[in-house]
N, C-alpha and C. Protein backbone atom coordinates (compact mmCIF):
# COMPACT_ATOMS: atom_id res chain seq x y z
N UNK A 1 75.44 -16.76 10.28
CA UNK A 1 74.82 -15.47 10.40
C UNK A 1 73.54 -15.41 9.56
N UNK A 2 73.54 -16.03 8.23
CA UNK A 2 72.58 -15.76 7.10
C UNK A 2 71.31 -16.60 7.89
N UNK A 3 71.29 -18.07 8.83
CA UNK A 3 71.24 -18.72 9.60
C UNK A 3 70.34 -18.35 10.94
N UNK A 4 70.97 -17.17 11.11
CA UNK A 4 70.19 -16.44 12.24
C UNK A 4 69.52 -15.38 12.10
N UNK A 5 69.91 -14.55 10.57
CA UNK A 5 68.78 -13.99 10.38
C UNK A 5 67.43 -14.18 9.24
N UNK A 6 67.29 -15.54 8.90
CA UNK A 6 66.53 -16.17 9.02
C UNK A 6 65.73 -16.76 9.83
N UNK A 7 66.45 -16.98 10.67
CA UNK A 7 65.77 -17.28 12.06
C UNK A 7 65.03 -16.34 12.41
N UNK A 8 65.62 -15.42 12.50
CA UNK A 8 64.91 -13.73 13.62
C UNK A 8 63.62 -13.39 12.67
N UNK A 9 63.98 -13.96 10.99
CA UNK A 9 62.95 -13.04 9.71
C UNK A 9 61.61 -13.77 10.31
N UNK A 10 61.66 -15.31 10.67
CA UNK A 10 60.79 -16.34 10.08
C UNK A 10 60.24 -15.91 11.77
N UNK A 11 60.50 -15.56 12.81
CA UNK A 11 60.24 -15.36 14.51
C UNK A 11 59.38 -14.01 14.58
N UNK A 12 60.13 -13.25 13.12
CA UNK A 12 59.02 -11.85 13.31
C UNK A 12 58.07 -11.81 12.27
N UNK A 13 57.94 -13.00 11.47
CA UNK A 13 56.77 -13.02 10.44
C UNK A 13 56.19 -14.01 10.97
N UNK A 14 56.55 -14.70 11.83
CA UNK A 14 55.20 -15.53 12.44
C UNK A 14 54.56 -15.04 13.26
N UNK A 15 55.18 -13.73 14.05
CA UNK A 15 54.88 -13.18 15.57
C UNK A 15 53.55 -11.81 14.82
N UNK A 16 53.95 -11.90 13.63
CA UNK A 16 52.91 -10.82 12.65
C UNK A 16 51.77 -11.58 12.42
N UNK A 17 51.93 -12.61 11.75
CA UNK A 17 50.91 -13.92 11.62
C UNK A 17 50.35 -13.92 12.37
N UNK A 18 50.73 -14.40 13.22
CA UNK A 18 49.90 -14.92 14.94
C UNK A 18 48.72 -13.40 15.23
N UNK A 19 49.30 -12.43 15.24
CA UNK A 19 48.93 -10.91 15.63
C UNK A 19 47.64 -11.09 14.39
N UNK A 20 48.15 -10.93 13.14
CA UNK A 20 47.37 -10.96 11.66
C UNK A 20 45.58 -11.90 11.74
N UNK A 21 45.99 -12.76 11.66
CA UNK A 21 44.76 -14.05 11.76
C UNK A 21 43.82 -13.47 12.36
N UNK A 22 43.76 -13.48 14.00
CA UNK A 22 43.26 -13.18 14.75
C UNK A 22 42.18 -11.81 14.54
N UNK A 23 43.04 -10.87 14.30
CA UNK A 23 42.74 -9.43 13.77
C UNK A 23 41.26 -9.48 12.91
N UNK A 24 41.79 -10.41 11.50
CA UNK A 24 41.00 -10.59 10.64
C UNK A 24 40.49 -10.95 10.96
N UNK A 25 40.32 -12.23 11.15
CA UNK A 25 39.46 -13.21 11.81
C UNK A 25 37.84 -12.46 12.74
N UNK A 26 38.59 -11.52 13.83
CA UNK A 26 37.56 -10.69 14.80
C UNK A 26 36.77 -9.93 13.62
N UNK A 27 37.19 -8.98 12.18
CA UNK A 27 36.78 -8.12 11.80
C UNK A 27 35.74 -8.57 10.91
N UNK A 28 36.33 -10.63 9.93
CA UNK A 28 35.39 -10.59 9.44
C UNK A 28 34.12 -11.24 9.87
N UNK A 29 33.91 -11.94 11.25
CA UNK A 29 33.11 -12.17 12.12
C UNK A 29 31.97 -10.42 11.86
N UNK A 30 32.28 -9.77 13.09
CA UNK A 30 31.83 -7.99 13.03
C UNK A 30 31.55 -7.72 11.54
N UNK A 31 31.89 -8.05 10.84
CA UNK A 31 31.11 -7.77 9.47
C UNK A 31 30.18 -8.18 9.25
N UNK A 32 30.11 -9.88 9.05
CA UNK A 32 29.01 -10.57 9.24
C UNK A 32 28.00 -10.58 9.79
N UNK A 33 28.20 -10.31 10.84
CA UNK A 33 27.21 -10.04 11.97
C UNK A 33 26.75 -8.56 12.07
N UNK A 34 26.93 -8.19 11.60
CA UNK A 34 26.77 -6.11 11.27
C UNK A 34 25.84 -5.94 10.34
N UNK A 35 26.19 -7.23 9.04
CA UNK A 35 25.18 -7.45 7.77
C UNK A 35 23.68 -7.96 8.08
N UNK A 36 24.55 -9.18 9.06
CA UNK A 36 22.55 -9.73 9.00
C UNK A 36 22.01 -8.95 9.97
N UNK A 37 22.57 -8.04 11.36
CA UNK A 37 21.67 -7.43 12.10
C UNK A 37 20.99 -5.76 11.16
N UNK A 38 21.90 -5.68 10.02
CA UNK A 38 21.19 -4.94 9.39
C UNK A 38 19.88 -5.23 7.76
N UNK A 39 19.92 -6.90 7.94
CA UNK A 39 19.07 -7.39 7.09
C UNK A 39 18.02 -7.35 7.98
N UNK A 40 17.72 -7.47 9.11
CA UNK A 40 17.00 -8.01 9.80
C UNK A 40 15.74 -7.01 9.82
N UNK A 41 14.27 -6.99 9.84
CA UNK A 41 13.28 -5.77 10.16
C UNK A 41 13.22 -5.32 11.48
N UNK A 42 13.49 -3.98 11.46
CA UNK A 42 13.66 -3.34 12.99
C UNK A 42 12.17 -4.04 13.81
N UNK A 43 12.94 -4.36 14.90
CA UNK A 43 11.62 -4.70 16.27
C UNK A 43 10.68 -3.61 15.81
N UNK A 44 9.44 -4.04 16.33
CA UNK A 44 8.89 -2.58 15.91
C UNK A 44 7.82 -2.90 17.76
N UNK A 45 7.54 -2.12 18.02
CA UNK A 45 6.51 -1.93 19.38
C UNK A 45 5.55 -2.80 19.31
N UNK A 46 4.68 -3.08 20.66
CA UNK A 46 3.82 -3.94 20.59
C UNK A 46 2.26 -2.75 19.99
N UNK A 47 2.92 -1.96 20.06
CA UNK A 47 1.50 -0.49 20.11
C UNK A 47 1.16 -0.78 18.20
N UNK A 48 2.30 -0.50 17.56
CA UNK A 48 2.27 -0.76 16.16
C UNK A 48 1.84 -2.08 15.73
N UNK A 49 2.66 -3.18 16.17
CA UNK A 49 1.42 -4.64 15.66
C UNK A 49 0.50 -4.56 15.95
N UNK A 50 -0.26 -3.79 17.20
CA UNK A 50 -1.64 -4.20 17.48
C UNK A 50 -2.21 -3.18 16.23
N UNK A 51 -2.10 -1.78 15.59
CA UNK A 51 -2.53 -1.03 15.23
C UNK A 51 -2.43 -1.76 13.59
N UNK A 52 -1.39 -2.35 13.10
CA UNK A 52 -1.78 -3.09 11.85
C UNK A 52 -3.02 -4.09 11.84
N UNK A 53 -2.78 -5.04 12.80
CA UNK A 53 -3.60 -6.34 13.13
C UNK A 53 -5.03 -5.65 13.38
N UNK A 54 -5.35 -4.26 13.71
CA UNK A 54 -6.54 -4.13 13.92
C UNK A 54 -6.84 -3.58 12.72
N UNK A 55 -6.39 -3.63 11.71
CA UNK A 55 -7.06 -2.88 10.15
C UNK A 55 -8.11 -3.46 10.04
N UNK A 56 -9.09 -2.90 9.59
CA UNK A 56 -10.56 -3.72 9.14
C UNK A 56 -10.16 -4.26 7.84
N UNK A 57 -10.17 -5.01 6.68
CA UNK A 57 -10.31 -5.02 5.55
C UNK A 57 -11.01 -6.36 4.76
N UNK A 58 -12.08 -5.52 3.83
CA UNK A 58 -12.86 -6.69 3.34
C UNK A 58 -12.76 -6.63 2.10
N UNK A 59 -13.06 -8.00 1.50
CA UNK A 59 -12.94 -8.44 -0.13
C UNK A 59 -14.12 -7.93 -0.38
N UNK A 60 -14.41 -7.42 -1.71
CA UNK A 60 -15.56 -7.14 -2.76
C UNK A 60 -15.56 -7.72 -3.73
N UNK A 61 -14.71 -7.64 -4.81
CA UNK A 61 -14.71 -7.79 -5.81
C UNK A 61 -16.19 -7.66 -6.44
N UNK A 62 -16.42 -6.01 -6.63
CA UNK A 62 -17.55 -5.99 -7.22
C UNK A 62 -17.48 -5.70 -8.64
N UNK A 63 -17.94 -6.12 -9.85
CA UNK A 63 -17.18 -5.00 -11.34
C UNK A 63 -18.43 -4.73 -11.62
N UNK A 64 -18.59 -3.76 -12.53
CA UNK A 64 -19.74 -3.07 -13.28
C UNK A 64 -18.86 -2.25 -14.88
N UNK A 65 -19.42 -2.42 -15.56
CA UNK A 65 -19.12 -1.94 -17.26
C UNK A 65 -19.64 -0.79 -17.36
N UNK A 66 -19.02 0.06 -17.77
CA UNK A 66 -19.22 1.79 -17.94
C UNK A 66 -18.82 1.96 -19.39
N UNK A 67 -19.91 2.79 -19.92
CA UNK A 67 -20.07 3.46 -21.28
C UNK A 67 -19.32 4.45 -20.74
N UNK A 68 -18.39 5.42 -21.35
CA UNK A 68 -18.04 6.27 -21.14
C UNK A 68 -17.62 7.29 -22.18
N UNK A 69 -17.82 8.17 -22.94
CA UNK A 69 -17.50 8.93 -23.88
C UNK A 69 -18.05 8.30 -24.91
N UNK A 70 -17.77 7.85 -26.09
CA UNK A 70 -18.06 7.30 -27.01
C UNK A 70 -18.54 5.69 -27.28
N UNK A 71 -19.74 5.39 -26.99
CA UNK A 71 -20.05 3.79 -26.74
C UNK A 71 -18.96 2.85 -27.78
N UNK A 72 -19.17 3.57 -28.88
CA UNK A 72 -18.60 2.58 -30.31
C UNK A 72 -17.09 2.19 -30.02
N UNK A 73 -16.20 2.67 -29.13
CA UNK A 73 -15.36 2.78 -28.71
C UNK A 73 -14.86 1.37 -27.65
N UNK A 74 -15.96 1.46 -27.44
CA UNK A 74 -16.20 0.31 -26.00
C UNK A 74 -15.72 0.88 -24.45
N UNK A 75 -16.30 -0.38 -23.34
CA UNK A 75 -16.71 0.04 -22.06
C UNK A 75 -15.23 0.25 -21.55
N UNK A 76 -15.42 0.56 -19.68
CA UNK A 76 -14.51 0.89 -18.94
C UNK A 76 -14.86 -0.33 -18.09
N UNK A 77 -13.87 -1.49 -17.38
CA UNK A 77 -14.61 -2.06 -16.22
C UNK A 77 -14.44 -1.29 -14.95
N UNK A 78 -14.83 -1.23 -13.90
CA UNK A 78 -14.74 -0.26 -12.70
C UNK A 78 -15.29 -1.74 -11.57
N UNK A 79 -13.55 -1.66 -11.24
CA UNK A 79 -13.71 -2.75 -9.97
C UNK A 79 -13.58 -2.63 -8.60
N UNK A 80 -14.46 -3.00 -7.54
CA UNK A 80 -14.38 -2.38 -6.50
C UNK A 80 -13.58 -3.43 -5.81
N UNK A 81 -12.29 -3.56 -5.59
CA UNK A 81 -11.35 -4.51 -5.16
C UNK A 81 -11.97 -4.94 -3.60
N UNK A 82 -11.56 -3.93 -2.61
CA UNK A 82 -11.56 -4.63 -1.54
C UNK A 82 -11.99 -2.90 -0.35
N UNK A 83 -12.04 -3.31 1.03
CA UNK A 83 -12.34 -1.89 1.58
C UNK A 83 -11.48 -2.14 2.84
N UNK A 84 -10.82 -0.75 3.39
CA UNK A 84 -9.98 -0.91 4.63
C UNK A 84 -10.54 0.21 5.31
N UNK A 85 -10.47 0.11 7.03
CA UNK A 85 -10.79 1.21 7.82
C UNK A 85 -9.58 1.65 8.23
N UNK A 86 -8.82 2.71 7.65
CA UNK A 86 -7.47 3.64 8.47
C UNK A 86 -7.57 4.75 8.91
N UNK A 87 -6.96 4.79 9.79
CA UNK A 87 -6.82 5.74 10.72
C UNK A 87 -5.65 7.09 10.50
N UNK A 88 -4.62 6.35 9.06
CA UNK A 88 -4.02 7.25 8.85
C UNK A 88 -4.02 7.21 6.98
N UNK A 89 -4.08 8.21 6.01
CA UNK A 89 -3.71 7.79 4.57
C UNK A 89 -2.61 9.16 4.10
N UNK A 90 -1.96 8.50 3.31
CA UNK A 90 -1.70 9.58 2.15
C UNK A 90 -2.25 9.84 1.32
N UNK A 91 -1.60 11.66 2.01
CA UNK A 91 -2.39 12.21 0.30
C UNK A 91 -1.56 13.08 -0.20
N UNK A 92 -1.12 12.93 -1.25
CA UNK A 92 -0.30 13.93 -2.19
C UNK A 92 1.13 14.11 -1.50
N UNK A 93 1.15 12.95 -0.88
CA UNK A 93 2.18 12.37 -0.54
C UNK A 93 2.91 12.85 1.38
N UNK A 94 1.99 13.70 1.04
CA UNK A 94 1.70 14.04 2.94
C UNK A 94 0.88 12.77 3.47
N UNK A 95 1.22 12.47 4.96
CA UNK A 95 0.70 11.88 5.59
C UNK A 95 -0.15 12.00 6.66
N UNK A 96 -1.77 11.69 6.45
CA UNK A 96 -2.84 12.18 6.90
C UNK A 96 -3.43 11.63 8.05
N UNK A 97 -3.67 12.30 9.08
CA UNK A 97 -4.54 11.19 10.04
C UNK A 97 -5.77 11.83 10.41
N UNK A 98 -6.46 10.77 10.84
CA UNK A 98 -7.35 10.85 11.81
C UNK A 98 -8.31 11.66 12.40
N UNK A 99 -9.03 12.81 12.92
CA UNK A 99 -9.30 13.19 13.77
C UNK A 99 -9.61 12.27 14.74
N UNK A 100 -9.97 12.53 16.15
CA UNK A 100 -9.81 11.59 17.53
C UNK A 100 -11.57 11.33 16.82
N UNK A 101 -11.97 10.30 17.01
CA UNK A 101 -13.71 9.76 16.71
C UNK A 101 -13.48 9.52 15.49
N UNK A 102 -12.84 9.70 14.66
CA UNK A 102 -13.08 9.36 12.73
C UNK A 102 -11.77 8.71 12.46
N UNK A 103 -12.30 8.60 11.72
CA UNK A 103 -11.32 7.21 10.07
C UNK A 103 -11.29 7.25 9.16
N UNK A 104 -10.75 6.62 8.06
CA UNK A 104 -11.34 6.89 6.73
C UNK A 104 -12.04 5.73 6.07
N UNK A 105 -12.81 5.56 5.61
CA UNK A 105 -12.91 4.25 4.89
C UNK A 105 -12.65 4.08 3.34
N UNK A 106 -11.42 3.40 3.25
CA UNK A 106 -10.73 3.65 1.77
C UNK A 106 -11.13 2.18 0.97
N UNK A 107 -11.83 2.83 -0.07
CA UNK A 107 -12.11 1.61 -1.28
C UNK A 107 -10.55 1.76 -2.43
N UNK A 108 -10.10 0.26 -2.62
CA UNK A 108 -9.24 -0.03 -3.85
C UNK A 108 -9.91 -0.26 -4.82
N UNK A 109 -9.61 0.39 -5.78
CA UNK A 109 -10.29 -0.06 -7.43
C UNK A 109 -9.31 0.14 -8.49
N UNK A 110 -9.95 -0.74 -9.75
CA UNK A 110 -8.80 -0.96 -10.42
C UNK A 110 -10.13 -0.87 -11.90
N UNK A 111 -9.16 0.14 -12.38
CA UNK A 111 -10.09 0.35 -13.74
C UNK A 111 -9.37 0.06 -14.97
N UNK A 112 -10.09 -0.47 -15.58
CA UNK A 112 -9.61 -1.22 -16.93
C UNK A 112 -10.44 -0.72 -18.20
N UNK A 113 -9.28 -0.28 -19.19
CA UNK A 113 -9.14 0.24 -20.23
C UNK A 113 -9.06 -0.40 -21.49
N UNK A 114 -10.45 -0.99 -21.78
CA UNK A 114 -9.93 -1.85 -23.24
C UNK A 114 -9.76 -1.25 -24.37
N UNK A 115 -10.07 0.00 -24.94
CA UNK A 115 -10.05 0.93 -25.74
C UNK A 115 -8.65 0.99 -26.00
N UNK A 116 -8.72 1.57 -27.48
CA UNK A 116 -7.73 2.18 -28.29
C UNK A 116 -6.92 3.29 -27.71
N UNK A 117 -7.78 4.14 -27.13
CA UNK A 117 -6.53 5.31 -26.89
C UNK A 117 -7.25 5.48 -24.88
N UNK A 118 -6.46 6.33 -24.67
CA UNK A 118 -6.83 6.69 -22.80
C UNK A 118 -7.84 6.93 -22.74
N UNK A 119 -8.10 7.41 -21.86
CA UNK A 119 -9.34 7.98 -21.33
C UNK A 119 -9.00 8.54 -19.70
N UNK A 120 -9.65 9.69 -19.31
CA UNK A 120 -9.64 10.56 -18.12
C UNK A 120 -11.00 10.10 -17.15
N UNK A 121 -11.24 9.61 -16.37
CA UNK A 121 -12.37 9.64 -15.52
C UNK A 121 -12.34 9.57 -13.99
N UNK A 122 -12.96 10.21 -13.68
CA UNK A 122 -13.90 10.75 -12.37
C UNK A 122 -14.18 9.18 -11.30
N UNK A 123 -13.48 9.13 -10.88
CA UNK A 123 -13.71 7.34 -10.45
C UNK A 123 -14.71 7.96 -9.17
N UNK A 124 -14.99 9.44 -8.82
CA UNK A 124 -15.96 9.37 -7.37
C UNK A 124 -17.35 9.41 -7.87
N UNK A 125 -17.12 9.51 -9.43
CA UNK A 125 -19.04 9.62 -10.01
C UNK A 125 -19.47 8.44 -10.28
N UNK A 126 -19.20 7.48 -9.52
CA UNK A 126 -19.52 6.07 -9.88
C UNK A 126 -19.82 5.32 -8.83
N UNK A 127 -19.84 6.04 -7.65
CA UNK A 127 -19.83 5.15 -6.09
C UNK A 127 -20.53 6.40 -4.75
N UNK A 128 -21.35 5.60 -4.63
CA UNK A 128 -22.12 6.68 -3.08
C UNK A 128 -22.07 5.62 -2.18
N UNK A 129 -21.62 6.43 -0.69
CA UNK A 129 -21.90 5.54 0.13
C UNK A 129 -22.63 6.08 1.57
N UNK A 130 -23.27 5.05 2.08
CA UNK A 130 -24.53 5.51 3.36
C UNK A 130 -23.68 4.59 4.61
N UNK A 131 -23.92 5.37 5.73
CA UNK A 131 -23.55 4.31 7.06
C UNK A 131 -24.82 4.62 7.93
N UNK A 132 -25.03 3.17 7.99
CA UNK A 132 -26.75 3.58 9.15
C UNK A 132 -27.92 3.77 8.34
N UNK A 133 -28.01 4.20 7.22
CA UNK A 133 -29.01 4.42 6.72
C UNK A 133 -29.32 5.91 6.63
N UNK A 134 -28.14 6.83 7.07
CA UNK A 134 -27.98 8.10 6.86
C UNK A 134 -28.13 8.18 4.75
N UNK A 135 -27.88 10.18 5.02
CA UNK A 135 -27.49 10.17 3.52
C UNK A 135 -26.38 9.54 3.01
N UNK A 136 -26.36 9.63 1.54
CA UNK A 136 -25.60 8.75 0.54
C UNK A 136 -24.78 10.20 0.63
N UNK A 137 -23.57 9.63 0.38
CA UNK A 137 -22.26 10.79 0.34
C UNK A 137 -20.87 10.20 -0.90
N UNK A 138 -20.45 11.31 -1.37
CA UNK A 138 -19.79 11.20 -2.26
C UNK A 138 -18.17 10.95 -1.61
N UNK A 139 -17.18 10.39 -2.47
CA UNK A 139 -16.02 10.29 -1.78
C UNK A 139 -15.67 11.60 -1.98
N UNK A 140 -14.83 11.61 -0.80
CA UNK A 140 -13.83 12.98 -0.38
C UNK A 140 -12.30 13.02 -0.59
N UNK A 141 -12.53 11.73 -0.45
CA UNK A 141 -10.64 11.62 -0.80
C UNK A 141 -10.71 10.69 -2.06
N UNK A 142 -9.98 11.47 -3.24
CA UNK A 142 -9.42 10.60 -4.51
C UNK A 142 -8.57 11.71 -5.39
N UNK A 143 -8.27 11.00 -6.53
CA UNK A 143 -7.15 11.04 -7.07
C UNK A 143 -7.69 11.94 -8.82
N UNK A 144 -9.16 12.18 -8.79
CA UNK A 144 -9.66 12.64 -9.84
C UNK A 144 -9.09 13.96 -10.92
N UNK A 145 -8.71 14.09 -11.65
CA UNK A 145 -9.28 12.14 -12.94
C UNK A 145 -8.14 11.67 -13.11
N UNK A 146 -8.78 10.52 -13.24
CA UNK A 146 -7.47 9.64 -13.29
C UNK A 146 -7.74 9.14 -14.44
N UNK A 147 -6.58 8.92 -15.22
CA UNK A 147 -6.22 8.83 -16.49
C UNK A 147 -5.71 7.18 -16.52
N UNK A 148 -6.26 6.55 -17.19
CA UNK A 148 -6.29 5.08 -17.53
C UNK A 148 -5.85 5.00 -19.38
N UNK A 149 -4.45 4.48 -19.28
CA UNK A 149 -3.83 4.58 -20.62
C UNK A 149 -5.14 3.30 -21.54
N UNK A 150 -4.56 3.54 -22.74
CA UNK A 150 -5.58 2.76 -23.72
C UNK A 150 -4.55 1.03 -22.98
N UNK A 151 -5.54 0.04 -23.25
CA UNK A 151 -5.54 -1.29 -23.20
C UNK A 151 -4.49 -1.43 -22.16
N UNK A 152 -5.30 -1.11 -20.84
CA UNK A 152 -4.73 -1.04 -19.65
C UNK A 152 -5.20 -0.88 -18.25
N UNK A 153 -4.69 -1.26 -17.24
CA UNK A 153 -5.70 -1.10 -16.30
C UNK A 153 -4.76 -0.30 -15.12
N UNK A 154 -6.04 0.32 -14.24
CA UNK A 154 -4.74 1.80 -13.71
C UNK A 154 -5.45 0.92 -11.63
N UNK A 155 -4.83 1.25 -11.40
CA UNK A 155 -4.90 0.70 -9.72
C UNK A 155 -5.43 1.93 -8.80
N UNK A 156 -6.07 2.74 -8.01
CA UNK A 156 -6.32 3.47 -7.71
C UNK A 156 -6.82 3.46 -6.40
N UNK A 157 -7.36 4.73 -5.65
CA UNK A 157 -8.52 4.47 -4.12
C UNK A 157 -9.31 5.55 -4.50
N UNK A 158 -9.44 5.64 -3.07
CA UNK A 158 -11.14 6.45 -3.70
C UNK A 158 -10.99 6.23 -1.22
N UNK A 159 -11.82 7.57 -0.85
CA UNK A 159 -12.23 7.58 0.43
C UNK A 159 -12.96 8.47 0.94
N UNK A 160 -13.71 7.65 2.08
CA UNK A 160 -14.45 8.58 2.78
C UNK A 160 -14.37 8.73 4.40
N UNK A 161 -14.47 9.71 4.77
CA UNK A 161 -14.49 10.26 6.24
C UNK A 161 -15.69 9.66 6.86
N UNK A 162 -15.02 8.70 7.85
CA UNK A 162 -16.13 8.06 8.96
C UNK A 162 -16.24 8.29 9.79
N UNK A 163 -17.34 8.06 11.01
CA UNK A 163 -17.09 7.96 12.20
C UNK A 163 -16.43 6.31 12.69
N UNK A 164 -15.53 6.78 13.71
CA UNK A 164 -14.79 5.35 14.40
C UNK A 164 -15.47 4.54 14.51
N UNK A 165 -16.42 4.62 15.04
CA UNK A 165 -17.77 3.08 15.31
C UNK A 165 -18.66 2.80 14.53
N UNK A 166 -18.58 3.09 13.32
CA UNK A 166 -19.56 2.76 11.92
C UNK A 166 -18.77 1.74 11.96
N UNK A 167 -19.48 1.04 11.19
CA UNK A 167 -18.74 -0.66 10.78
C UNK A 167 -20.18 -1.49 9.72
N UNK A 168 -21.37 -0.91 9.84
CA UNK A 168 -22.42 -1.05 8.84
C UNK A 168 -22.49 0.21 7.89
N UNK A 169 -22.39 -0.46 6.69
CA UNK A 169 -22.23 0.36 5.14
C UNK A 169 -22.92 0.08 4.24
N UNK A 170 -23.43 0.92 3.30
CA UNK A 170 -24.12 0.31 1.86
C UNK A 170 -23.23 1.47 0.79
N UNK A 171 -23.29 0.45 -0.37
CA UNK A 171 -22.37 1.34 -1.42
C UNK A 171 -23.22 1.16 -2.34
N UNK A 172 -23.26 2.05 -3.26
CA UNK A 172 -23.95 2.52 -4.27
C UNK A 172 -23.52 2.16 -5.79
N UNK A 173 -23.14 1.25 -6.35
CA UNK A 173 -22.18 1.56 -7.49
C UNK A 173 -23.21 1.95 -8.75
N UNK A 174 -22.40 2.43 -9.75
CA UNK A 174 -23.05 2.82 -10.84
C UNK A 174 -22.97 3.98 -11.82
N UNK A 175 -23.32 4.38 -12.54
CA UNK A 175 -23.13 6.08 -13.22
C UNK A 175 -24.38 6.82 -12.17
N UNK A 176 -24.35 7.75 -12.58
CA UNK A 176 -24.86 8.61 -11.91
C UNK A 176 -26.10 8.92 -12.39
N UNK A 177 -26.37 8.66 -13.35
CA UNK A 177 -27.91 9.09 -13.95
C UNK A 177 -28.28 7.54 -14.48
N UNK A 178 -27.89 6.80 -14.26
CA UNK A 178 -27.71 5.38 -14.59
C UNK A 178 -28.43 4.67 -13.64
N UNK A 179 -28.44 2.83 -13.57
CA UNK A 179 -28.82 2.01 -12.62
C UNK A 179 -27.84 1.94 -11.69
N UNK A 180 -28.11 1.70 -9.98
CA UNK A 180 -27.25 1.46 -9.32
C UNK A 180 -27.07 -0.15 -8.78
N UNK A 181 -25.94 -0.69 -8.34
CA UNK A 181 -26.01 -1.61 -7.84
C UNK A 181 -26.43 -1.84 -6.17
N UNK A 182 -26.77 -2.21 -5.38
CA UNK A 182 -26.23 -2.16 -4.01
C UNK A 182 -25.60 -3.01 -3.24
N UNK A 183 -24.33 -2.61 -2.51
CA UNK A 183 -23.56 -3.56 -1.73
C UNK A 183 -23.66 -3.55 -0.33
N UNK A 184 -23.86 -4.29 0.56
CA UNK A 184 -23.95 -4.25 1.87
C UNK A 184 -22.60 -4.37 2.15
N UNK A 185 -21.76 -3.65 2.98
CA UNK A 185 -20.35 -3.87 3.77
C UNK A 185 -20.60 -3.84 5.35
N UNK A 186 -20.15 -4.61 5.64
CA UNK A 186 -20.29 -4.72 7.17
C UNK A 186 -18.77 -5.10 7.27
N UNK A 187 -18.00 -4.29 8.45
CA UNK A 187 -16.80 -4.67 9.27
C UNK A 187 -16.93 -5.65 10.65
């Protein structure tokens, strides 16, 4: 008897087994595969790659040294990193676009703070820019003032409202009652 129900124990714990494995087996597959299709970067449209791939963006690397408040103190560098044409930016954490014919043309700069304590500055009184040979215009879109801690350098933009088919630029760098530099940008 003890014989047979051993028998029947070992017939319904294998018949669980058999059922068991399998089970798992399917779930931790579906896990796996659940993980990497959620590592993966969503497809995105062919409308969106083309709209990245068409960013304009050019290197500068222009710097210029700024007195600023107290000379004895020492300079500011003011670097004109690089320039992009978008069609859409943030601002103040809203997301901005376009009008249909315009763009923006956004300069990166990165200002550096060798001084002892911060300093607050105006990063749009340092840059004019012309398309065509029109007037020189001040940026419209920035972040002013931007506050650059002592012995440090702060990352920033700076932009201006274009028309869509400008792609010839001159930039102005410099103080304002000061010497200017001039940069030719062409897209």
């Amino acid at each position: 008897m003890k014989e047979e129900n051993n028998s029947s124990f070992l017939k319904s714990l294998l018949k669980y087994f058999l059922i068991a494995v399998p089970v798992i087996l399917v779930s931790v597959v579906s896990f796996l595969i659940g993980k990497k299709s959620l590592s993966l970067p969503p497809t995105q449209s062919s409308e969106k790659v083309l709209s990245v791939e068409a960013r304009p963006t050019k290197e500068i690397g222009k710097e210029i040294s700024l007195e600023v408040g107290n000379p004895e103190e020492g300079k500011i560098k003011y670097v004109v990193d690089s320039a992009e044409i978008l069609k859409q930016i943030v601002v103040k954490g809203q997301d901005v676009s376009a009008v249909p014919g315009r763009a923006f043309l956004v300069l990166n700069l990165k200002i550096t703070n060798e001084r002892k304590n911060g300093i607050q500055i105006n990063t749009r009184d340092f840059i004019r820019l012309s398309s065509l040979g029109e007037e020189w215009a001040a940026p419209e879109i920035h972040n002013d003032p931007v506050e650059v801690q002592a012995i440090s350098t702060k990352i920033t933009k700076i932009g201006f409202p274009i028309n869509d088919s400008d792609r010839q630029f001159k930039l102005k760098i410099g103080k304002i009652d000061g010497e200017k530099e001039e940069i030719d940008l062409n897209f």
